[in-house]
Protein backbone atom coordinates (compact mmCIF):
# COMPACT_ATOMS: atom_id res chain seq x y z
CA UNK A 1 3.55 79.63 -19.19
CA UNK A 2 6.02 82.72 -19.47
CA UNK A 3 6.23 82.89 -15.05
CA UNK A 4 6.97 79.04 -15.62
CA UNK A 5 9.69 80.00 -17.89
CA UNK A 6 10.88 83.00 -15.90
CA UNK A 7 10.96 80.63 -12.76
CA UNK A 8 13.06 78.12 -14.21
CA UNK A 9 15.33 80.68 -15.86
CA UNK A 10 15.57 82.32 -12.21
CA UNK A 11 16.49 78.88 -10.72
CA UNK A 12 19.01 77.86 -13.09
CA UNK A 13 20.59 81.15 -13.22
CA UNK A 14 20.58 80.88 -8.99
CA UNK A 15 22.17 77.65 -9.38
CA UNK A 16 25.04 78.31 -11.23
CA UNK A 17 26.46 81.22 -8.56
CA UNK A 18 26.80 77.75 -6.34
CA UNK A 19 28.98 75.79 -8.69
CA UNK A 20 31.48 77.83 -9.02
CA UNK A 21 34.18 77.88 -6.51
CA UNK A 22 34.54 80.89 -4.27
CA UNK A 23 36.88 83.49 -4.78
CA UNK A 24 39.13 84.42 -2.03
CA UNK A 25 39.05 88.64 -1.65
CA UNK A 26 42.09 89.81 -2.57
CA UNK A 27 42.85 86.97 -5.39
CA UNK A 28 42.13 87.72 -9.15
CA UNK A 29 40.37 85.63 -10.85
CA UNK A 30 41.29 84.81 -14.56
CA UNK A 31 38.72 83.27 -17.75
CA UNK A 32 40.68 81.98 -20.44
CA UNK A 33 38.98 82.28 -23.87
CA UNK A 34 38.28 78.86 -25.60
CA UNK A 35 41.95 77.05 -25.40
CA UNK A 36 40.40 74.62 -27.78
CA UNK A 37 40.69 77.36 -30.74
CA UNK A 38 43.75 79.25 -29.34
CA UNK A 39 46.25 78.96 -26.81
CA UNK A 40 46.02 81.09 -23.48
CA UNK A 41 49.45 82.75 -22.10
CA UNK A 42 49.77 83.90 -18.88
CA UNK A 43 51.56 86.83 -17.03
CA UNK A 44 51.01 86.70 -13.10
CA UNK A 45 53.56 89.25 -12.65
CA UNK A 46 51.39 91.99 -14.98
CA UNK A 47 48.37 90.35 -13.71
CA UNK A 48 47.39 89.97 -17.71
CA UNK A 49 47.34 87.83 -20.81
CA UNK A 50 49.99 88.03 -23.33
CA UNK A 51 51.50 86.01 -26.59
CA UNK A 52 54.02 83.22 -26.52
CA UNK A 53 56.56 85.33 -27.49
CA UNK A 54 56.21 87.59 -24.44
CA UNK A 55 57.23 86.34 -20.98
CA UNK A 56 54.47 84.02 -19.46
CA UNK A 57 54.18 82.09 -16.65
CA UNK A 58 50.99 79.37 -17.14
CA UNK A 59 49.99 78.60 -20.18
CA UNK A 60 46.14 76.63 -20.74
CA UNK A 61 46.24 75.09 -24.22
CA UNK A 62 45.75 72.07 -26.06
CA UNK A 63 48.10 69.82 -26.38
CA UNK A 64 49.46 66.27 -28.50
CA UNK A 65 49.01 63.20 -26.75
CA UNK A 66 49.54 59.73 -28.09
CA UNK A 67 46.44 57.86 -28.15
CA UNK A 68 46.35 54.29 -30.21
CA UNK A 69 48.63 55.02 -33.04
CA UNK A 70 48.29 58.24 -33.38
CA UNK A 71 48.10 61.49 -31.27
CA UNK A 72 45.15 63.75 -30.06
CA UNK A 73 44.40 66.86 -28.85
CA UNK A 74 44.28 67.39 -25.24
CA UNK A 75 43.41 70.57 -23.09
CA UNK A 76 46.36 71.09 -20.93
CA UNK A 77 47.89 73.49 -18.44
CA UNK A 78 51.65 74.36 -19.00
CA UNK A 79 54.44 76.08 -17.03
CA UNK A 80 56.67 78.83 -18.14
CA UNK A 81 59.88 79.02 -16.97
CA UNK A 82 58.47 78.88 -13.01
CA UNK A 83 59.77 76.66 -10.14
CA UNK A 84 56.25 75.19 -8.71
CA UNK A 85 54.90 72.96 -6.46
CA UNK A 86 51.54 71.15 -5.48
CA UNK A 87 50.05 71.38 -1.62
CA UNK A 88 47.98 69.41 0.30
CA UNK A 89 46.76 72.36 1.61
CA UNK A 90 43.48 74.54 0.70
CA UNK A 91 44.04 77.96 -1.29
CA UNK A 92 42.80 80.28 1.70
CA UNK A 93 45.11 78.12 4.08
CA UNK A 94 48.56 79.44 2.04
CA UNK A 95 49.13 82.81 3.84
CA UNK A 96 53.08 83.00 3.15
CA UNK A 97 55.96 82.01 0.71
CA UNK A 98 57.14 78.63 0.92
CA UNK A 99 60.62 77.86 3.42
CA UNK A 100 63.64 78.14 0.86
CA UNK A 101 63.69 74.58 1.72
CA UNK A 102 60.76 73.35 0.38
CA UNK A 103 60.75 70.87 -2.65
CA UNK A 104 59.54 71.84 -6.38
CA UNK A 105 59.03 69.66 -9.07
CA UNK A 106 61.92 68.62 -10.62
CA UNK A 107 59.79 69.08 -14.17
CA UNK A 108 57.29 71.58 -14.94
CA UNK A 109 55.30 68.77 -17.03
CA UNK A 110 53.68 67.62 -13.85
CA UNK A 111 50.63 69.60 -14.43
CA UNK A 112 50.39 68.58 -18.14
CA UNK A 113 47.61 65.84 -18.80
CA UNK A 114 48.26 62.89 -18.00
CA UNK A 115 51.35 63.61 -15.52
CA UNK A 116 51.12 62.96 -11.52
CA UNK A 117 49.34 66.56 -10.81
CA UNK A 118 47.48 67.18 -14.20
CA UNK A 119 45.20 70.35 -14.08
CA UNK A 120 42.35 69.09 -16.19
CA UNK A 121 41.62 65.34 -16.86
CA UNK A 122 39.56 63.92 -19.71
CA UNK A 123 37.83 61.05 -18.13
CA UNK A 124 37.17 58.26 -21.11
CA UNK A 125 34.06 56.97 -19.93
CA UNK A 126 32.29 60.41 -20.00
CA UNK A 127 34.38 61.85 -22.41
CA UNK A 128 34.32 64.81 -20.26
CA UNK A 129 37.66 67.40 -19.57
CA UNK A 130 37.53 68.95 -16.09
CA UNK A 131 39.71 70.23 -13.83
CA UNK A 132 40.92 67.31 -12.00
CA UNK A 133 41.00 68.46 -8.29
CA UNK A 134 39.49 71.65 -8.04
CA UNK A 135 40.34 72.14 -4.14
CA UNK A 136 44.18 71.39 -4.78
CA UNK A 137 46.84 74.20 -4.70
CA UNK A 138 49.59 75.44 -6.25
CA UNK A 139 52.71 77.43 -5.46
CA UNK A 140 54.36 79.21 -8.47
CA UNK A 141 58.02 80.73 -7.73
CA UNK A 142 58.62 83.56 -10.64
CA UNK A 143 62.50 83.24 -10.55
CA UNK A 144 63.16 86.58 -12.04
CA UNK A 145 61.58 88.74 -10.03
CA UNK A 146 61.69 86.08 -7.12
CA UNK A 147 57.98 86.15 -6.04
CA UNK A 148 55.59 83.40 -5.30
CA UNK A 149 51.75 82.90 -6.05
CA UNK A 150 49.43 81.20 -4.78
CA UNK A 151 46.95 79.53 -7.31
CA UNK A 152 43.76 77.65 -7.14
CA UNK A 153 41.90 76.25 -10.92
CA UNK A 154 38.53 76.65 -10.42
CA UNK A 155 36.83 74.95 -13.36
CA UNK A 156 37.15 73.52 -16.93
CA UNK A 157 34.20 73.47 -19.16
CA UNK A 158 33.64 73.48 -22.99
CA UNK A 159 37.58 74.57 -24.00
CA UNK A 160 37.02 77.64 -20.97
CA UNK A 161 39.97 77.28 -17.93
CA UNK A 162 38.95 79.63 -14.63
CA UNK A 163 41.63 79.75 -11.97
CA UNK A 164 42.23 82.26 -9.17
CA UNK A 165 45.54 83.20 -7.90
CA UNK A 166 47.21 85.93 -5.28
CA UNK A 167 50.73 87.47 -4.63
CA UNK A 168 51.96 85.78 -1.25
């Protein structure tokens, strides 16, 4: 009974290496705390989370949605005060800033729920939040010190946000 028990413990814990995405060497990968109890700020210039007040640049937190007549709480990535853009591109592909050329969103809210490139969905049928295309990435342009990232969200489970991101 106990080397069934061990077996299936050894399996499961082999299994979950495979779902996660893999991290490209050289990016740093980030684990929010639960975003369902408090709010996760971001600073990708310190490579480290801070408060609100502070200077962030993604924030993962939960956000008020209407929903019948009322609102509801939804988990939600947010931009700071960022230019950004989405790519049809894979994360390992981006090797270089964008052209000065290239277009950004004309609204940060595009990655909120709900919007056009939402980070994590909440399908209704399910009633399941996940990250909506885990293979999609993301350019972020820090306008102050005038350097771009490349970032990739891994996962979204139970109120925890992974992502990955690099210096380009």
């Amino acid at each position: 009974m106990k080397a069934n028990i061990f077996l299936l413990a050894l399996f499961i814990g082999g299994c979950e290496d495979d779902s996660i995405e893999d991290i490209i060497p050289n990016s740093i990968e980030v684990v929010t705390g639960n975003i369902m109890v408090s709010n996760f700020y971001y600073n990708l210039i310190n490579e480290t989370e801070v408060d609100s007040s502070s200077t962030w640049h993604l924030s993962a937190k939960v956000i008020q949605v209407p929903f019948g007549e009322g609102f509801y709480g939804m988990p939600s990535v947010v931009l700071g005060n960022v230019s950004a853009q989405s790519l049809d591109v894979s994360y390992s592909e981006i090797v270089s800033p964008p052209s000065e050329n290239t277009v950004w969103y004309s609204n940060n809210n595009a990655v909120q729920y709900g919007e056009i490139d939402e980070v994590i969905s909440y399908n209704m049928t399910t009633h399941v939040a996940s990250v909506e295309n885990p293979t999609k990435a993301f350019i972020i342009y820090e306008n102050i010190g005038q350097t771009s990232y490349k970032i990739q969200f891994l996962a979204y489970t139970s109120g925890i946000l992974s992502f990955q991101f690099q210096e380009l």
